[in-house]
Protein backbone atom coordinates (compact mmCIF):
# COMPACT_ATOMS: atom_id res chain seq x y z
CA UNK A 1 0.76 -2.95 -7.42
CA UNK A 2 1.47 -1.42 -10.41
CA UNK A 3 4.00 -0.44 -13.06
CA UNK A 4 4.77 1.91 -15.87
CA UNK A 5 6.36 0.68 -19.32
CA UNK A 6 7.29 4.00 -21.19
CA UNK A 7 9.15 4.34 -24.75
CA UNK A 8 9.10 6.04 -28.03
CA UNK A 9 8.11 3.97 -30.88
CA UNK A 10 10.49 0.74 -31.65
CA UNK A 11 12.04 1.23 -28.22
CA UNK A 12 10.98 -2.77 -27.66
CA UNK A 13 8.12 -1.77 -25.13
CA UNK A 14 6.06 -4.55 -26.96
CA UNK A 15 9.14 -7.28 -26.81
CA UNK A 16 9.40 -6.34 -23.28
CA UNK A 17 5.62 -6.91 -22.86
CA UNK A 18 5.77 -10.19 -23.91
CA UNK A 19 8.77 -11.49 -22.00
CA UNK A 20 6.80 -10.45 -18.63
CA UNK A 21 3.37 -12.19 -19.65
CA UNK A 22 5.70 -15.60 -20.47
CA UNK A 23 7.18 -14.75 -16.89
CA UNK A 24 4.04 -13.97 -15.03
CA UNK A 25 2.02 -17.16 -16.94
CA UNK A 26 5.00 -19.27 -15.86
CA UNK A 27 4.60 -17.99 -12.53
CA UNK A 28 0.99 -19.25 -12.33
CA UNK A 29 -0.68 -16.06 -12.76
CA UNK A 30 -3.62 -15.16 -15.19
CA UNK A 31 -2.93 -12.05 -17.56
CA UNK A 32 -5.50 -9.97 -19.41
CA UNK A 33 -4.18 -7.75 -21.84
CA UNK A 34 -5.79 -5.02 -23.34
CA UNK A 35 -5.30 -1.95 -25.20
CA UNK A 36 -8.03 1.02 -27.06
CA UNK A 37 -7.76 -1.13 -30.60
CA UNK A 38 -7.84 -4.55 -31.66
CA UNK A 39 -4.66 -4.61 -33.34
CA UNK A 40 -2.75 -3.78 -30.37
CA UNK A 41 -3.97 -6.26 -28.64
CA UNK A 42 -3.63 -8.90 -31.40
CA UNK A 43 -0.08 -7.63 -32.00
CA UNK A 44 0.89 -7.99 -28.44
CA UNK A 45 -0.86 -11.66 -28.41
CA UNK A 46 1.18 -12.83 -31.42
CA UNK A 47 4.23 -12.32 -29.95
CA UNK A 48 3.27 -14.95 -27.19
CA UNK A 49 3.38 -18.01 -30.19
CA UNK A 50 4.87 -20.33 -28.07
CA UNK A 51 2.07 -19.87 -25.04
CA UNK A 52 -0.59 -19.60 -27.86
CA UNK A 53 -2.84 -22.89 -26.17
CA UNK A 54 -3.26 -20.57 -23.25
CA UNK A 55 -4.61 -17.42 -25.09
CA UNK A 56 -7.93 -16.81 -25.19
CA UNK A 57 -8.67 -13.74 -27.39
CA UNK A 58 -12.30 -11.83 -26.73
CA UNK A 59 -13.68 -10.01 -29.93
CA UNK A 60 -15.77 -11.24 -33.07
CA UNK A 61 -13.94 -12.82 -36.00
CA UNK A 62 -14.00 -9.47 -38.34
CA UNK A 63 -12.15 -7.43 -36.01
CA UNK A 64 -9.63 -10.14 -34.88
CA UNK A 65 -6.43 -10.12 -36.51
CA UNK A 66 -6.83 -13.20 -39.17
CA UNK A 67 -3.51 -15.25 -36.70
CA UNK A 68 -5.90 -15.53 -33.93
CA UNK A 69 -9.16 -16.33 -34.94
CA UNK A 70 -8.35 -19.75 -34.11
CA UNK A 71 -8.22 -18.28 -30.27
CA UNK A 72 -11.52 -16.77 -30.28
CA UNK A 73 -14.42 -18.63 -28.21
CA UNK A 74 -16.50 -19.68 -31.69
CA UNK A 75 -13.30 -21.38 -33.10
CA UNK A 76 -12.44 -23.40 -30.07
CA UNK A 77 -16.37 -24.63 -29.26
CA UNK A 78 -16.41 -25.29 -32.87
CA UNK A 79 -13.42 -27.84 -33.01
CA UNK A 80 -14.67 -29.55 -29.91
CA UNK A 81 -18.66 -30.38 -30.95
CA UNK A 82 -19.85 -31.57 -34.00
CA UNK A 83 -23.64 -31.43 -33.88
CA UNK A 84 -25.42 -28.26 -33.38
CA UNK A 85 -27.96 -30.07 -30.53
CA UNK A 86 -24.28 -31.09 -28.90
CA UNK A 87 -23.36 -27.30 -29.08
CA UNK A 88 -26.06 -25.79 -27.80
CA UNK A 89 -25.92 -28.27 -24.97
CA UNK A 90 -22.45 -27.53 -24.14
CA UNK A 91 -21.66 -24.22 -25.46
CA UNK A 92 -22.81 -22.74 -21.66
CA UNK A 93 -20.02 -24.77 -19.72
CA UNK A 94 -18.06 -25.25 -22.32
CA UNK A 95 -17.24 -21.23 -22.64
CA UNK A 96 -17.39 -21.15 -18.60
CA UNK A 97 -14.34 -23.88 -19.13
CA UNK A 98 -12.49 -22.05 -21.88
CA UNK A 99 -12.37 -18.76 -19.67
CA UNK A 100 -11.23 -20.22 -16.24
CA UNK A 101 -8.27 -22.50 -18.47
CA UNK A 102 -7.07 -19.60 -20.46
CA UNK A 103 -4.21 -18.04 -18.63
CA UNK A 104 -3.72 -15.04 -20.52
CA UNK A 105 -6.97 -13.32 -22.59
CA UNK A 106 -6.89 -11.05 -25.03
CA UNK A 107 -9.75 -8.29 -25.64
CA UNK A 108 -10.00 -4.59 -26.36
CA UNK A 109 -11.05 -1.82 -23.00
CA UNK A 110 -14.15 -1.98 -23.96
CA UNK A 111 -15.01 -5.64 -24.78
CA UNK A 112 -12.84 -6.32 -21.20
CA UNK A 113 -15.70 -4.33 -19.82
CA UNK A 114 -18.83 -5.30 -21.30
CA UNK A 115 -18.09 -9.09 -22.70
CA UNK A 116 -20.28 -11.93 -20.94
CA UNK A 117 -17.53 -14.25 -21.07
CA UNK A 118 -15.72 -12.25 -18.40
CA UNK A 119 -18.18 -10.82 -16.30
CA UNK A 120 -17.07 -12.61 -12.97
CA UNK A 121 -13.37 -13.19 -14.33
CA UNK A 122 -10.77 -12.06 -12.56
CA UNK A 123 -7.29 -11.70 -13.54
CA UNK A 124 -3.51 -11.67 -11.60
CA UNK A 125 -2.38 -9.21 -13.54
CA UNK A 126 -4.35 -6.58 -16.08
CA UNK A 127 -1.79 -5.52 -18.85
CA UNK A 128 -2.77 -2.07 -20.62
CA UNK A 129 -0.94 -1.61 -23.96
CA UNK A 130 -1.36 1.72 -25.58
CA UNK A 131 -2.05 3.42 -22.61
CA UNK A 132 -1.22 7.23 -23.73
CA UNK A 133 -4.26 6.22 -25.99
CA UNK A 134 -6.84 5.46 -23.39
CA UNK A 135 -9.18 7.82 -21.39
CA UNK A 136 -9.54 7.11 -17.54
CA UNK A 137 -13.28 6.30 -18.05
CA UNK A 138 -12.46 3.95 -21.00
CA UNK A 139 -8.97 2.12 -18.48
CA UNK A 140 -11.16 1.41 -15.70
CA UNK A 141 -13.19 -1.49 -17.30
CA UNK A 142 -10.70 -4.11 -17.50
CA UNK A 143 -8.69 -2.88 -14.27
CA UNK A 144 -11.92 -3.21 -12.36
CA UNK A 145 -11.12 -7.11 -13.75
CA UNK A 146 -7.97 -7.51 -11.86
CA UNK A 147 -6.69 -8.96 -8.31
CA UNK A 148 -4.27 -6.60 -7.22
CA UNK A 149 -2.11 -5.74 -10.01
CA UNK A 150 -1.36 -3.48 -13.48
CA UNK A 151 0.45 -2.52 -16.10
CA UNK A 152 0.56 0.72 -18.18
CA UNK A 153 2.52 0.72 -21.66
CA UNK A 154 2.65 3.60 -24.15
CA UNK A 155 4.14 6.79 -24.78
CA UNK A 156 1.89 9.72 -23.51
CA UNK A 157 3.30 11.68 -26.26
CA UNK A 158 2.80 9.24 -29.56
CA UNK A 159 -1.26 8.47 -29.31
CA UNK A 160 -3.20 11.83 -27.45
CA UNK A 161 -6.70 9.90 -26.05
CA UNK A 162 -9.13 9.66 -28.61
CA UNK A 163 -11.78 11.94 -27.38
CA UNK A 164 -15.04 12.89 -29.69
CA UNK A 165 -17.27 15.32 -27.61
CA UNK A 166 -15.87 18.75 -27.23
CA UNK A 167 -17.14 19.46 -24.15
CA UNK A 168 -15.20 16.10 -22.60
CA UNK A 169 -11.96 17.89 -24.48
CA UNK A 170 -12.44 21.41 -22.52
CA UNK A 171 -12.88 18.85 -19.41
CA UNK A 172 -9.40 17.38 -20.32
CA UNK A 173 -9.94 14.21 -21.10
CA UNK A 174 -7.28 14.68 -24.24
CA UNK A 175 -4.80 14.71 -21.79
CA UNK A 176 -2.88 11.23 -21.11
C-alpha cells in the first residue's frame, strides 16, 4: 500500500522517482505527485521529458517553474480555442477532459487539496516528494486523493517540517 524512498541529498532519490512514475504510467496507472514547494514538484516533473504529453501540472503560471508552464490548464485551453466566446463555452469540459487524460499531475500539498480541477480526481498512486518537509495535517490532502496507494520520499533529517505557530511546535509537529 505504501512505500518509503529514503536518502541523503544526491543519493538519486529523485532519478529513482522518476523511473517508477515511467513504470507505474506504463502500467496504466494515474500518478499525482506532490511535494510542500513548487520546485520540488516541478523538478521531479522535468525529469519525466519524455512522458511530458501526459503531465498535467496544477499551480498558476508565477509559481510554476518557467519548463512547464506549457503543462498548466491555461496553456493547454489556450492552444486549443481561439475565440474567447469558444473558451468560455468549452473551458468547463474542456478542463474536466484535460484532468481525466492526464496520467500523471503535478501540484503542491496544498493546491492537491484545495484545487477545483481535482476535487473528485482520484489517483493510482499519490507520490510525496520532500516528505521530511511536510506536516501530517499538510500530507493528508493529496493522499485523501488516492486509490489505494503512496509514496514517501525525503530524508527526515535534511528539511525539519516547516511549522510557524509555537504552540503547534510544543505539540510536535516539527518532528518528521
Amino acid at each position: 500500500d505504501y512505500a518509503l524512498i529514503r536518502g541523503m541529498p544526491g543519493t538519486g532519490k529523485t532519478l529513482t522517482v522518476s523511473f517508477l512514475i515511467r513504470a507505474l504510467v506504463h502500467s496504466g496507472r494515474t500518478v499525482l505527485v506532490t511535494s510542500y514547494t513548487h520546485s520540488a514538484v516541478d523538478n521531479l516533473l522535468m525529469k519525466l521529458t519524455d512522458l511530458r504529453h501526459r503531465i498535467l501540472r496544477i499551480g498558476s503560471a508565477r509559481s510554476v517553474h518557467p519548463e512547464m508552464l506549457d503543462r498548466i490548464p491555461e496553456s493547454l485551453l489556450s492552444s486549443s480555442h481561439h475565440s474567447s466566446q469558444e473558451k468560455q463555452q468549452g473551458n468547463l469540459s474542456d478542463l474536466a477532459n484535460l484532468v481525466s487524460n492526464a496520467r500523471i499531475v503535478g501540484a503542491t500539498c496544498l493546491g492537491a487539496a484545495t484545487s477545483p480541477l481535482l476535487q473528485n480526481q482520484r489517483f493510482d498512486v499519490c507520490i510525496v516528494d520532500e516528505a521530511g518537509q511536510i506536516t501530517l495535517p499538510i500530507c493528508l490532502g493529496p493522499l485523501r486523493k488516492v486509490n489505494s496507494s503512496f509514496v514517501l520520499i525525503g530524508d527526515e533529517n535534511q528539511l525539519p517540517p516547516l511549522v510557524r505557530s509555537e504552540a503547534a511546535r510544543h505539540g510536535g509537529l516539527s518532528i518528521s
